[in-house]
C-alpha atoms as a PDB file:
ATOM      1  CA  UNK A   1      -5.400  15.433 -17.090  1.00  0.00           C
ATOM      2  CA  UNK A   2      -6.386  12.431 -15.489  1.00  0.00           C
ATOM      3  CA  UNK A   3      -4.695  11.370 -12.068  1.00  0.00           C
ATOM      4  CA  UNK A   4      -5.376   8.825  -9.770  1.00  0.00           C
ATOM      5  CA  UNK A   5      -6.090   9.444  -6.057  1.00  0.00           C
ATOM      6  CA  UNK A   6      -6.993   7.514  -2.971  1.00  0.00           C
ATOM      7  CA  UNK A   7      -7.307   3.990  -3.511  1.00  0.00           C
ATOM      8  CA  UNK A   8      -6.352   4.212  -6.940  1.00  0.00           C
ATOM      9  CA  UNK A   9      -3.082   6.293  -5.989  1.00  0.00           C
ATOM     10  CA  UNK A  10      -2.483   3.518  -3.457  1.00  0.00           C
ATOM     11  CA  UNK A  11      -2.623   0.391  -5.601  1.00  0.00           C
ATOM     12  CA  UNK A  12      -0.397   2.342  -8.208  1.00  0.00           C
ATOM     13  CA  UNK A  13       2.304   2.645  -5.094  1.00  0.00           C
ATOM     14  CA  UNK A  14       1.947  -0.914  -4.163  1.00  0.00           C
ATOM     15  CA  UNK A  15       2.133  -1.755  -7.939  1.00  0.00           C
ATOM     16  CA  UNK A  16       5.314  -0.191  -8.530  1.00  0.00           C
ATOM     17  CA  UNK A  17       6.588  -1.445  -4.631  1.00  0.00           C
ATOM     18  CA  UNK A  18       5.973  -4.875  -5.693  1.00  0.00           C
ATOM     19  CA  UNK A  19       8.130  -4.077  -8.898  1.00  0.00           C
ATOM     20  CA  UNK A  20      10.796  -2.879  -7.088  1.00  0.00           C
ATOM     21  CA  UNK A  21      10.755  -5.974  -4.909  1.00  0.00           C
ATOM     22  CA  UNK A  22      10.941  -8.147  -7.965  1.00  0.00           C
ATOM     23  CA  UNK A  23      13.763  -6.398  -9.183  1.00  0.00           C
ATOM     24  CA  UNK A  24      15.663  -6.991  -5.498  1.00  0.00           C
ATOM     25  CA  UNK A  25      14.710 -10.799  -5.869  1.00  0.00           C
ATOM     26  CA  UNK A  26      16.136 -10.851  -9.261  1.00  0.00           C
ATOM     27  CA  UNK A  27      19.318  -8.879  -8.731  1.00  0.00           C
ATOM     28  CA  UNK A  28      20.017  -9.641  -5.329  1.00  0.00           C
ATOM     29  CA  UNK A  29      19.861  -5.874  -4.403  1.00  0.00           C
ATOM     30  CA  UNK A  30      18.068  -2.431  -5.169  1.00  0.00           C
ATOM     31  CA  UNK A  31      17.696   1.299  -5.013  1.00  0.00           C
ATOM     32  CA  UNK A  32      14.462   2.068  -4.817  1.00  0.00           C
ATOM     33  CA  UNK A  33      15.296   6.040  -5.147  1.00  0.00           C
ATOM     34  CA  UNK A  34      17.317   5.185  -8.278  1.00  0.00           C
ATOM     35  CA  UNK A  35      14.975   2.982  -9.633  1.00  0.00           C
ATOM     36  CA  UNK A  36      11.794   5.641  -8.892  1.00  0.00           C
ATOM     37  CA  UNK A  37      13.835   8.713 -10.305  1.00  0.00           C
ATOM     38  CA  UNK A  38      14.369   6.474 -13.701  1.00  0.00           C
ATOM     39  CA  UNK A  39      10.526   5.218 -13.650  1.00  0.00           C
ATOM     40  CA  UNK A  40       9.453   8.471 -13.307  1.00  0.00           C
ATOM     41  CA  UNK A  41      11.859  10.086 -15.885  1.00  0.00           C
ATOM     42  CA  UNK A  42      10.284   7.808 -18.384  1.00  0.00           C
ATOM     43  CA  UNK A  43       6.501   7.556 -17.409  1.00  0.00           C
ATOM     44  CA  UNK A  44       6.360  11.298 -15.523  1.00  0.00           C
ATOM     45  CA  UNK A  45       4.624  10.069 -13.263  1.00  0.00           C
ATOM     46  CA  UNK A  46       5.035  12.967 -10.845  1.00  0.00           C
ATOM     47  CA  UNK A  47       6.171  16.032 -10.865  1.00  0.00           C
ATOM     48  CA  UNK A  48       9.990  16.458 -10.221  1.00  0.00           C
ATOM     49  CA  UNK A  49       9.105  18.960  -6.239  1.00  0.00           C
ATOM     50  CA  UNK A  50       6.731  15.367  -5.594  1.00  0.00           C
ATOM     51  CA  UNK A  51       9.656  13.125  -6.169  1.00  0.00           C
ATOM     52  CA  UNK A  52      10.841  12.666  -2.618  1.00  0.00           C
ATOM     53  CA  UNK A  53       7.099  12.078  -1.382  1.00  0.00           C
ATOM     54  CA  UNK A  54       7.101   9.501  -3.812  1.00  0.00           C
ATOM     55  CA  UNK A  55       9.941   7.929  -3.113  1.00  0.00           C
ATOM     56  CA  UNK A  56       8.960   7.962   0.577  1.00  0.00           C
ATOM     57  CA  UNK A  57       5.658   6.062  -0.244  1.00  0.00           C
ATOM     58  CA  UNK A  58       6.760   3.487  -2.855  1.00  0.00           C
ATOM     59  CA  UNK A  59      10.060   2.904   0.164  1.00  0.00           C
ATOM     60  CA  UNK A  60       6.875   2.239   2.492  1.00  0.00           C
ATOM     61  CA  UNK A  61       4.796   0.362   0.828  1.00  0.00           C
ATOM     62  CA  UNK A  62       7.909  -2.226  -0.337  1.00  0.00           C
ATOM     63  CA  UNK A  63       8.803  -2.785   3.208  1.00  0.00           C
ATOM     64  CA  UNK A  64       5.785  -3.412   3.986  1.00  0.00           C
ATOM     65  CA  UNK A  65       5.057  -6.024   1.031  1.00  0.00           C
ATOM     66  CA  UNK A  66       8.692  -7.480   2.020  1.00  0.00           C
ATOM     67  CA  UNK A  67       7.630  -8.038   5.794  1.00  0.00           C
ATOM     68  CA  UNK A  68       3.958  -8.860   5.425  1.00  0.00           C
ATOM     69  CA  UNK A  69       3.360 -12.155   7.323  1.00  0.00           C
ATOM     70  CA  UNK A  70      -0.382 -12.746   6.870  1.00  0.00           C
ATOM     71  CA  UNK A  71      -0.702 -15.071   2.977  1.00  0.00           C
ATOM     72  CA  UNK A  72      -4.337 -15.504   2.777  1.00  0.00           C
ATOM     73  CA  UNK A  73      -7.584 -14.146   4.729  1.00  0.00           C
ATOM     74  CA  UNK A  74     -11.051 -14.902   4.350  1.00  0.00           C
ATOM     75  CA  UNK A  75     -12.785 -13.530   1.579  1.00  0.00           C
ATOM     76  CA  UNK A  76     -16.161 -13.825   2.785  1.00  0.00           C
ATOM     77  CA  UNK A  77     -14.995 -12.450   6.534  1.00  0.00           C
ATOM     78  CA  UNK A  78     -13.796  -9.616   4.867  1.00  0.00           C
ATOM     79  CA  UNK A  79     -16.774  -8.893   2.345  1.00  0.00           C
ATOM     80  CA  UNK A  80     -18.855  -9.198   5.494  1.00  0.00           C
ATOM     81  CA  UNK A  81     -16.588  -6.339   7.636  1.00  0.00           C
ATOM     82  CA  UNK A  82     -16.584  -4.217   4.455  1.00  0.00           C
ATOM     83  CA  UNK A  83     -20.570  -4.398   4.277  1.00  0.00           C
ATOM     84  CA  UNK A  84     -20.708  -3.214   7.767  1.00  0.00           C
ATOM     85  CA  UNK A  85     -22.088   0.365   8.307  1.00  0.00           C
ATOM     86  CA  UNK A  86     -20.021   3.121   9.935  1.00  0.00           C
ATOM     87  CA  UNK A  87     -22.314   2.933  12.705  1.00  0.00           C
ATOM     88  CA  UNK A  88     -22.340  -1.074  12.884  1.00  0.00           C
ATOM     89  CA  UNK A  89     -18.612  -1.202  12.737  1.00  0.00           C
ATOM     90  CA  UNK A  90     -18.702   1.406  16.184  1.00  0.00           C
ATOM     91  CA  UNK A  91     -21.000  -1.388  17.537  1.00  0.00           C
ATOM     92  CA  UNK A  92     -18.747  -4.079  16.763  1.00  0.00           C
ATOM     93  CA  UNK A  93     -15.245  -2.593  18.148  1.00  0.00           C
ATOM     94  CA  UNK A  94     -17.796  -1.121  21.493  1.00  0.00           C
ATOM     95  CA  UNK A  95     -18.347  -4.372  21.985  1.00  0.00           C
ATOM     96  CA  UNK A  96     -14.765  -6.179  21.432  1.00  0.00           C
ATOM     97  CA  UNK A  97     -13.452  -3.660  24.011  1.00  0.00           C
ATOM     98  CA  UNK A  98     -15.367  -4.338  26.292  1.00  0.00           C
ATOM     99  CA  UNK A  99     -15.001  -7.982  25.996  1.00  0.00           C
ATOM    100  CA  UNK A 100     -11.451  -7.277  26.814  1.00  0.00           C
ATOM    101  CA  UNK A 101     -12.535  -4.855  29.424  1.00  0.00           C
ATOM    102  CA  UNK A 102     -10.899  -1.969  28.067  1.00  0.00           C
END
C-alpha cells in the first residue's frame, strides 16, 4: 500500500490543518481531536496506536497556519535559495554571520 512520507506526509497535514481551520471560521469553534478521530474513522488514514501523533501534528500545523504573519514572499528569491547547493548555502549563512559578527 501506498503512503505518503516527507513532504508529501507534510502537505497532507497542512491540508487537513487548513480544513480544520475552515471549519473554526465557519462554526465559530472546533475540536481538532474530534474532528481528526471522525476523518480518520472514515478515510483510515492512520492506524488507530498513530492517532495521537496525528492529532499532535495536524494541532501543529493549524496553529501555525492560524498565526502565520508573512502573506506573500518572493517567488524568484526563493527559487534562487532552493537552487543553492548544500555547500553554497554553508557559504551564504558563513558569511551572514559574520556580517553580524557572530
Amino acid at each position: 500500500m501506498f503512503k505518503l512520507t516527507g513532504t508529501a506526509l507534510q502537505s497532507a497535514q497542512i491540508s487537513i490543518a487548513r480544513y480544520c481551520l475552515n471549519l473554526e471560521l465557519q462554526s465559530g469553534a472546533i475540536n481538532i481531536s474530534h474532528v481528526i478521530a471522525n476523518i480518520n474513522d472514515e478515510y483510515h488514514i492512520v492506524p488507530s496506536n498513530a492517532m495521537n501523533a496525528l492529532i499532535n501534528d495536524i494541532e501543529n500545523a493549524y496553529n501555525y497556519l492560524k498565526n502565520q504573519q508573512t502573506t506573500e514572499i518572493s517567488r524568484a528569491g526563493y527559487w534562487k535559495f532552493k537552487a543553492l547547493s548544500p555547500f553554497e548555502a554553508k557559504q551564504e549563512l558563513s558569511n551572514e554571520l559574520s556580517r553580524l559578527n557572530v
